[in-house]
C-alpha atoms as a PDB file:
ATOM      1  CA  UNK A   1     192.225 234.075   5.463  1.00  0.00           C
ATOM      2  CA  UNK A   2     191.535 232.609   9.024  1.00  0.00           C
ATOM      3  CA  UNK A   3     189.869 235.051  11.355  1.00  0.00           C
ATOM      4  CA  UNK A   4     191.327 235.150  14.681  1.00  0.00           C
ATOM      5  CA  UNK A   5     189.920 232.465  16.827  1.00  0.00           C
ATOM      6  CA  UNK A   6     189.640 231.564  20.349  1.00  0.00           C
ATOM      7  CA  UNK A   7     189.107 227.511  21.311  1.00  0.00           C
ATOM      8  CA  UNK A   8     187.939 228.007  25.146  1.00  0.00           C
ATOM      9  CA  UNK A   9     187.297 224.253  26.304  1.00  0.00           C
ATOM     10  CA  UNK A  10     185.152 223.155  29.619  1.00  0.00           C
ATOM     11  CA  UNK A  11     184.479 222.724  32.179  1.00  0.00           C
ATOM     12  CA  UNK A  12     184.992 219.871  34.589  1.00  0.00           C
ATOM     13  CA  UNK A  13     188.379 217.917  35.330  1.00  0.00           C
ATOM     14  CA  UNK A  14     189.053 214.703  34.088  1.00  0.00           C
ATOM     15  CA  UNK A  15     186.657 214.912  31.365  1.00  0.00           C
ATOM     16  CA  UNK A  16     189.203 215.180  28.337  1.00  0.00           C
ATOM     17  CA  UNK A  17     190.000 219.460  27.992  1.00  0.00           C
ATOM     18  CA  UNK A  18     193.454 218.991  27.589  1.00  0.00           C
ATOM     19  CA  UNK A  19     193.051 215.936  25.337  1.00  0.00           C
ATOM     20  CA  UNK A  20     191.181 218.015  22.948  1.00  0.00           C
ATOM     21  CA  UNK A  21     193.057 220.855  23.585  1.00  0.00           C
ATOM     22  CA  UNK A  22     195.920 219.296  22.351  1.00  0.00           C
ATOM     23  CA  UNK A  23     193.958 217.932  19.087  1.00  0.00           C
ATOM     24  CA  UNK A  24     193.213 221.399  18.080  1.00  0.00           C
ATOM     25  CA  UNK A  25     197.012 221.836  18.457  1.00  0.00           C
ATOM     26  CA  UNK A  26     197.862 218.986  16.501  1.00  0.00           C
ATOM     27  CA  UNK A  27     195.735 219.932  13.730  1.00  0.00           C
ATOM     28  CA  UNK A  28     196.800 223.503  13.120  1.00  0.00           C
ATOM     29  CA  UNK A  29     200.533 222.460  13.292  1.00  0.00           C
ATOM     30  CA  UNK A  30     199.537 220.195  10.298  1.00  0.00           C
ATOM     31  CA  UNK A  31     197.822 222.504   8.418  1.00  0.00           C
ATOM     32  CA  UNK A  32     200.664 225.390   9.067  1.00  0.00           C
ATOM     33  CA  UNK A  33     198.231 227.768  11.125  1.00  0.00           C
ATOM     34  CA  UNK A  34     199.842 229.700  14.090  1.00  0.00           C
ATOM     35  CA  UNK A  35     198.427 228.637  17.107  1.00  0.00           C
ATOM     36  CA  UNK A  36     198.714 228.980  20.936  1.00  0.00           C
ATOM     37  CA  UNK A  37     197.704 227.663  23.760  1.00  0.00           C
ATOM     38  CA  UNK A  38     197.096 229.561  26.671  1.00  0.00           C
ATOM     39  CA  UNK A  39     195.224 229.244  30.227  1.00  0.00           C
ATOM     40  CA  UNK A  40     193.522 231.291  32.367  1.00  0.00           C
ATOM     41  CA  UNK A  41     195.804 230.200  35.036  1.00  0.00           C
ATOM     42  CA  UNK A  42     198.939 231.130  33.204  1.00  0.00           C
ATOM     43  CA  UNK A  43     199.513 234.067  35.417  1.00  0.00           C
ATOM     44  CA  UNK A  44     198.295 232.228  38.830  1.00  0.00           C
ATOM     45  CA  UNK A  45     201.136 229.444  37.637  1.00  0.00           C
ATOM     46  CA  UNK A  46     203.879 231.720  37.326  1.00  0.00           C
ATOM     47  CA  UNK A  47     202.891 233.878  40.649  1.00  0.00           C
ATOM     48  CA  UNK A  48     203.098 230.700  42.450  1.00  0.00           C
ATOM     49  CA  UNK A  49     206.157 229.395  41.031  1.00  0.00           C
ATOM     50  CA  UNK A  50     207.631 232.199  42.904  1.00  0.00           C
ATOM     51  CA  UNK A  51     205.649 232.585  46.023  1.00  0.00           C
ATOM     52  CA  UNK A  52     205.969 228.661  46.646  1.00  0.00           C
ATOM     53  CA  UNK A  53     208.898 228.005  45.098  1.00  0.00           C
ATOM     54  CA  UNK A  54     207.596 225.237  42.709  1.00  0.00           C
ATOM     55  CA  UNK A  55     208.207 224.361  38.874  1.00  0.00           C
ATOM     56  CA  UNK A  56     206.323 226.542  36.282  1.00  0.00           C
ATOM     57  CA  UNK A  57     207.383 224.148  33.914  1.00  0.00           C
ATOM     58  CA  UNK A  58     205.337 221.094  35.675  1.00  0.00           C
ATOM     59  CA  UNK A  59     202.369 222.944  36.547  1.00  0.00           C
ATOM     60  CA  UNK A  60     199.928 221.825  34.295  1.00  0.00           C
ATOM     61  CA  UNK A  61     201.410 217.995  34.899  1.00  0.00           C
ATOM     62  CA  UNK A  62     198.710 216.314  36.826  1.00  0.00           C
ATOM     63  CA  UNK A  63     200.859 214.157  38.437  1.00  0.00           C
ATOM     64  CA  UNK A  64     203.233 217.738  39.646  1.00  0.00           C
ATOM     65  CA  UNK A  65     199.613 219.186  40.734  1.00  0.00           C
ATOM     66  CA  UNK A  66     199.146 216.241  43.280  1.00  0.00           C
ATOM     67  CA  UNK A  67     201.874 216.110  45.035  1.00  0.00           C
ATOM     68  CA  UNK A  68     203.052 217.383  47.904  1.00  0.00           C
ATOM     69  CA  UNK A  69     206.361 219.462  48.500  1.00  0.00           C
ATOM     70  CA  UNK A  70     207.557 219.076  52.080  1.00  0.00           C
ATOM     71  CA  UNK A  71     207.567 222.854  52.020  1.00  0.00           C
ATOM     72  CA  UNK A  72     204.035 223.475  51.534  1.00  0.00           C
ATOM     73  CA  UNK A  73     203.261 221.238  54.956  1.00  0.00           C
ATOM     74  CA  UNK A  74     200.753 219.110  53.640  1.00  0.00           C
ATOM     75  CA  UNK A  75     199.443 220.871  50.703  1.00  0.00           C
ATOM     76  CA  UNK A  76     199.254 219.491  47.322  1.00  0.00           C
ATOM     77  CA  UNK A  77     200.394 221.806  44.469  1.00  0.00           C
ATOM     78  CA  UNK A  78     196.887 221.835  43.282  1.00  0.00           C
ATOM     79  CA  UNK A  79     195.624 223.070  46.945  1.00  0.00           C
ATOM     80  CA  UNK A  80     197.681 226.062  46.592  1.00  0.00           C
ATOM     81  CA  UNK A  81     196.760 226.794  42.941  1.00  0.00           C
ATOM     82  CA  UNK A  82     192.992 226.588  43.835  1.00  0.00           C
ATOM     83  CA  UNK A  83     193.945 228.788  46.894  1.00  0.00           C
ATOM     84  CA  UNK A  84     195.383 231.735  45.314  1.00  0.00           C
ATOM     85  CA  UNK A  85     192.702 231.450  42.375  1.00  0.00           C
ATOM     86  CA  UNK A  86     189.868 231.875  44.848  1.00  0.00           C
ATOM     87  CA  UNK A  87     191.903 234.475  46.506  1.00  0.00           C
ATOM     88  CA  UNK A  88     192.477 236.673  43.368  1.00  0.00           C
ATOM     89  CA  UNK A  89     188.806 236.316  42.292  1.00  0.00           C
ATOM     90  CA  UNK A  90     187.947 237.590  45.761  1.00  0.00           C
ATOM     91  CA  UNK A  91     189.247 240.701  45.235  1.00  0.00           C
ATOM     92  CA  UNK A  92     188.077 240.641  41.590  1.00  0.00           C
ATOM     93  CA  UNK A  93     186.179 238.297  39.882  1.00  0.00           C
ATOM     94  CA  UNK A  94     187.680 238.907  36.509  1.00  0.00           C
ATOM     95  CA  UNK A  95     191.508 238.744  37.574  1.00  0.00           C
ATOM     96  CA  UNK A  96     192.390 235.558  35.703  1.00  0.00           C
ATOM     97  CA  UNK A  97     190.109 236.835  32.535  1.00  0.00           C
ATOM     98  CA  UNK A  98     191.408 240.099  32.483  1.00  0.00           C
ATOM     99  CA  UNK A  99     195.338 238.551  32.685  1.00  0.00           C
ATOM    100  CA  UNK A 100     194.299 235.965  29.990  1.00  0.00           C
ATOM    101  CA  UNK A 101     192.443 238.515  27.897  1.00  0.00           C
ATOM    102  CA  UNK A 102     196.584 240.613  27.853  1.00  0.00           C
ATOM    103  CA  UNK A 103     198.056 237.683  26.536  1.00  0.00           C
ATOM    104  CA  UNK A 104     196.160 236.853  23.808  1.00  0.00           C
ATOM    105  CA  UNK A 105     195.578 240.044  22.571  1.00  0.00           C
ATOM    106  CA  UNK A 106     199.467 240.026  22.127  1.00  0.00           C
ATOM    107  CA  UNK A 107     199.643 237.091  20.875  1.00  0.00           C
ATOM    108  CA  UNK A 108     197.126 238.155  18.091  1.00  0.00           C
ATOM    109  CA  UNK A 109     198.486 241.306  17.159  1.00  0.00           C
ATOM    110  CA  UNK A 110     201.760 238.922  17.220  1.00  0.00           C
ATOM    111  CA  UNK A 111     200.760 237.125  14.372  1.00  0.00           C
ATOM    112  CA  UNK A 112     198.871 234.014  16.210  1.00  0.00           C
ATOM    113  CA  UNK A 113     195.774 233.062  14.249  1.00  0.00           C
ATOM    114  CA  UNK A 114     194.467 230.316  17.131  1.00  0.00           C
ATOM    115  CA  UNK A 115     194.587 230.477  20.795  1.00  0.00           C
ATOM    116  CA  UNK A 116     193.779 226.914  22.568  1.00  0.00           C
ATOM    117  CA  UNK A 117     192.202 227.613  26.254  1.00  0.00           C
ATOM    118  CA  UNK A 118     191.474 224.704  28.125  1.00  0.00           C
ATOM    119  CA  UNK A 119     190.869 225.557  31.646  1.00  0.00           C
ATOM    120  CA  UNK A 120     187.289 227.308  30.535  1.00  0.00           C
ATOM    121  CA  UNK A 121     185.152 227.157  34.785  1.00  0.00           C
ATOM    122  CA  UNK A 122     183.314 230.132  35.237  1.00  0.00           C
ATOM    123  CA  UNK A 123     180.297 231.485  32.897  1.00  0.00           C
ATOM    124  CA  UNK A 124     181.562 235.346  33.988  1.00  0.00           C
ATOM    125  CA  UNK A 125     185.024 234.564  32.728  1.00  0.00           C
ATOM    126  CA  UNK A 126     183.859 233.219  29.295  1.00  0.00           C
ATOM    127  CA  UNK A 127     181.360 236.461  29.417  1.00  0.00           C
ATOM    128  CA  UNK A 128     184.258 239.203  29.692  1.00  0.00           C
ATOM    129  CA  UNK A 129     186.387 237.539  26.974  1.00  0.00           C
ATOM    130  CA  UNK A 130     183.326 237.750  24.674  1.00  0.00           C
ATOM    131  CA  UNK A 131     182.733 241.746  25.497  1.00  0.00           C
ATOM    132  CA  UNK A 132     186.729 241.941  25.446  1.00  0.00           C
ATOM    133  CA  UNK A 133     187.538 240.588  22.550  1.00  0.00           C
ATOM    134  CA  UNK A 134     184.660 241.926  20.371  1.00  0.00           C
ATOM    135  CA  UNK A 135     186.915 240.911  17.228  1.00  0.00           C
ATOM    136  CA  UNK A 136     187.532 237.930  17.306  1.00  0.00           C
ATOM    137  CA  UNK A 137     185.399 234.717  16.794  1.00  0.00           C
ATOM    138  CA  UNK A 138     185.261 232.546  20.544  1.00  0.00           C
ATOM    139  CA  UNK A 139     184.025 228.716  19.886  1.00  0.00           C
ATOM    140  CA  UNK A 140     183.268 227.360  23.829  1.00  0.00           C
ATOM    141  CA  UNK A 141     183.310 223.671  24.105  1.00  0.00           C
ATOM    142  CA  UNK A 142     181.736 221.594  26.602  1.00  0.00           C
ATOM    143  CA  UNK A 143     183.749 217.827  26.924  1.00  0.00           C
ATOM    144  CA  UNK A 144     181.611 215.810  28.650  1.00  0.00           C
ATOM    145  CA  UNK A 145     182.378 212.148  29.935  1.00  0.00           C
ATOM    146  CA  UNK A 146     179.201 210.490  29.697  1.00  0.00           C
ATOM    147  CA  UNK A 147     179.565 207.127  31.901  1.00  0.00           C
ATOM    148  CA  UNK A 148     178.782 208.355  35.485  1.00  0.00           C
ATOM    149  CA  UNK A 149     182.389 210.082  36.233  1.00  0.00           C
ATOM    150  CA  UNK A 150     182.416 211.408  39.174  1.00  0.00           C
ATOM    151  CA  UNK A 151     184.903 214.998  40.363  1.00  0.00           C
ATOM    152  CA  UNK A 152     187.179 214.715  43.355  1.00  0.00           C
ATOM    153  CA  UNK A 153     184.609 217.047  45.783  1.00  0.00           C
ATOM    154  CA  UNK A 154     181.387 213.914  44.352  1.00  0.00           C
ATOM    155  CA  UNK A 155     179.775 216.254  42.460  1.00  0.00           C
ATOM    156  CA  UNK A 156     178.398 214.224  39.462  1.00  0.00           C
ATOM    157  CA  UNK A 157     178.705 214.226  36.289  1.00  0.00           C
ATOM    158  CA  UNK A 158     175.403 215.844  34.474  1.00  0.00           C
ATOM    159  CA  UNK A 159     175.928 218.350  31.816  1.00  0.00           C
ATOM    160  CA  UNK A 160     175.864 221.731  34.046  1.00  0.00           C
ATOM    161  CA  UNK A 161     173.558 224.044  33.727  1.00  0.00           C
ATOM    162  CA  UNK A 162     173.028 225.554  36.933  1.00  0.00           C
ATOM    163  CA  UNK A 163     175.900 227.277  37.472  1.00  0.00           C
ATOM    164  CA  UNK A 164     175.141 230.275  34.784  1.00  0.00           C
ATOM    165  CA  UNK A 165     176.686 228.480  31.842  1.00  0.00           C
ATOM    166  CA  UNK A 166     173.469 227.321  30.322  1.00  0.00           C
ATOM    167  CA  UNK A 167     174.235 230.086  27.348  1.00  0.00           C
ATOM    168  CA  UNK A 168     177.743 229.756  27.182  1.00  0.00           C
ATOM    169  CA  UNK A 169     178.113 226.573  24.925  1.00  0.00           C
ATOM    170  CA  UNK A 170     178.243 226.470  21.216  1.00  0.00           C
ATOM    171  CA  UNK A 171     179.407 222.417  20.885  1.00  0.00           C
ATOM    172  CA  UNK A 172     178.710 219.576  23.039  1.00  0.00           C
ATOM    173  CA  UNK A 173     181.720 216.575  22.740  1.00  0.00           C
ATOM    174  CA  UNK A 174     180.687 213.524  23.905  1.00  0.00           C
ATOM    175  CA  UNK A 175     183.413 211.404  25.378  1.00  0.00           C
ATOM    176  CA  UNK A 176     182.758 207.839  25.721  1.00  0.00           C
ATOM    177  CA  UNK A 177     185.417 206.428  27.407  1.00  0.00           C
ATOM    178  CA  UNK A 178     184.609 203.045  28.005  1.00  0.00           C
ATOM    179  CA  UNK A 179     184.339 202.420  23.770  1.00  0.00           C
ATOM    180  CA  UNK A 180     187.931 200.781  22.269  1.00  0.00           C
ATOM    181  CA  UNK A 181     187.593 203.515  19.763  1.00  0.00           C
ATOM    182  CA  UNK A 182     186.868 206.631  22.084  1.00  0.00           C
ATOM    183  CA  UNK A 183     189.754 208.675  21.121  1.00  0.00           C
ATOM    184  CA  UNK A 184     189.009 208.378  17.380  1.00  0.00           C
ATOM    185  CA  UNK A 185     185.349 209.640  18.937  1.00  0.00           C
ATOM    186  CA  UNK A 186     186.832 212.444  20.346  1.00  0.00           C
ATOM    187  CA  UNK A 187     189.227 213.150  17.749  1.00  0.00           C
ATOM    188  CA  UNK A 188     186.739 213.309  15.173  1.00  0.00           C
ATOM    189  CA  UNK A 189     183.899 215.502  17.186  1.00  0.00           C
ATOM    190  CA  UNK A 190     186.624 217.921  17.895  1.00  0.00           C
ATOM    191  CA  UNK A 191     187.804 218.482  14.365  1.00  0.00           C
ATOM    192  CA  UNK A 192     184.649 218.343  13.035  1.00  0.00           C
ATOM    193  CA  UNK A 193     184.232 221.511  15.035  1.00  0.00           C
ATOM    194  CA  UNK A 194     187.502 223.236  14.098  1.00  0.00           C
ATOM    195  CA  UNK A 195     187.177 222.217  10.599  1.00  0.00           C
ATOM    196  CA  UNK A 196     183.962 224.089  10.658  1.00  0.00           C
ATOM    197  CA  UNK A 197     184.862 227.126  12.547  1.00  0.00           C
ATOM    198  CA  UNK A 198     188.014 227.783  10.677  1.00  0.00           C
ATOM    199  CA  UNK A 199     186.130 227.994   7.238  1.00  0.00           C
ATOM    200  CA  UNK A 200     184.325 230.630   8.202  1.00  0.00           C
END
């Protein structure tokens, strides 16, 4: 019997989270294990959907998240998302946790074997899942795009370990984008890790 497991993936953009995410995905679907993916920002997406009157539905669309509604004057969908994140973690710093931690308890006592979190960014976050959810086995995954990528705000590309989440990771994935086979790479890091987890 498969304990309950959470995937949390991390931590920079454009490194391959969702890609991976969506591996894990694939591979429980195959092997007829209930699975889920969730986000921390599930609840920030829906609040505003309704604030800003934009599409749930193509939130997570990277293409959605960088445009810009003639509504929002000059914002991007992804300025107001980062906006009301910062916002909410003002107030408290474990608002997005604390929402994601609800769902998937649910969603376990629901019958879901495997939630699939993608959107892993702050070491405190991953910290009050793991005194949270003192049941359940959490696998953090660091996807890290080797050849000299570089985030929107410059910041480079270096495995991170000064912003508290030297602890946090059990795996390391490679992605080596600029190899013909790369997603095989990543495919078969990434399942390697599953594989292993989910036998335990």
């Amino acid at each position: 019997m498969i304990k309950n497991t959470l995937f949390t993936f991390g931590h920079r953009k454009h490194h391959g989270k969702g890609t991976c995410a969506k591996m894990v995905m694939d591979y429980c679907f195959q092997n007829q294990i209930r699975a889920k993916r969730r986000s921390f920002a599930d609840m920030m997406k829906e609040q505003c959907s309704k604030r800003y009157n934009l599409n749930n539905l193509l939130m997570s669309d990277p293409k959605y998240k960088q445009s810009k509604p003639e509504h929002l004057l000059g914002l991007t969908v992804r300025d107001v998302l980062l906006k009301e994140g910062a916002f909410a973690r003002s107030i408290w710093e474990y608002a997005w946790a604390s929402s994601l931690y609800k769902r998937v308890s649910i969603d376990f006592v629901n019958g879901v074997q495997v939630i699939v979190v993608n959107d892993l960014r702050f070491a405190n976050e991953y910290d009050f899942l793991q005194a949270s959810l003192a049941d359940v086995r959490l696998v953090s995954i660091l996807v890290h795009r080797k050849n000299g990528i570089f985030d929107d705000d410059g910041a480079d590309a270096e495995l991170p370990d000064e912003e508290g989440f030297g602890s946090v990771w059990k795996y390391i994935v490679e992605n080596d984008d600029e190899s013909e086979l790369w997603i095989d790479g990543l495919r078969e890091q990434t399942l390697e890790i599953v594989r292993k987890e989910l036998k335990r």
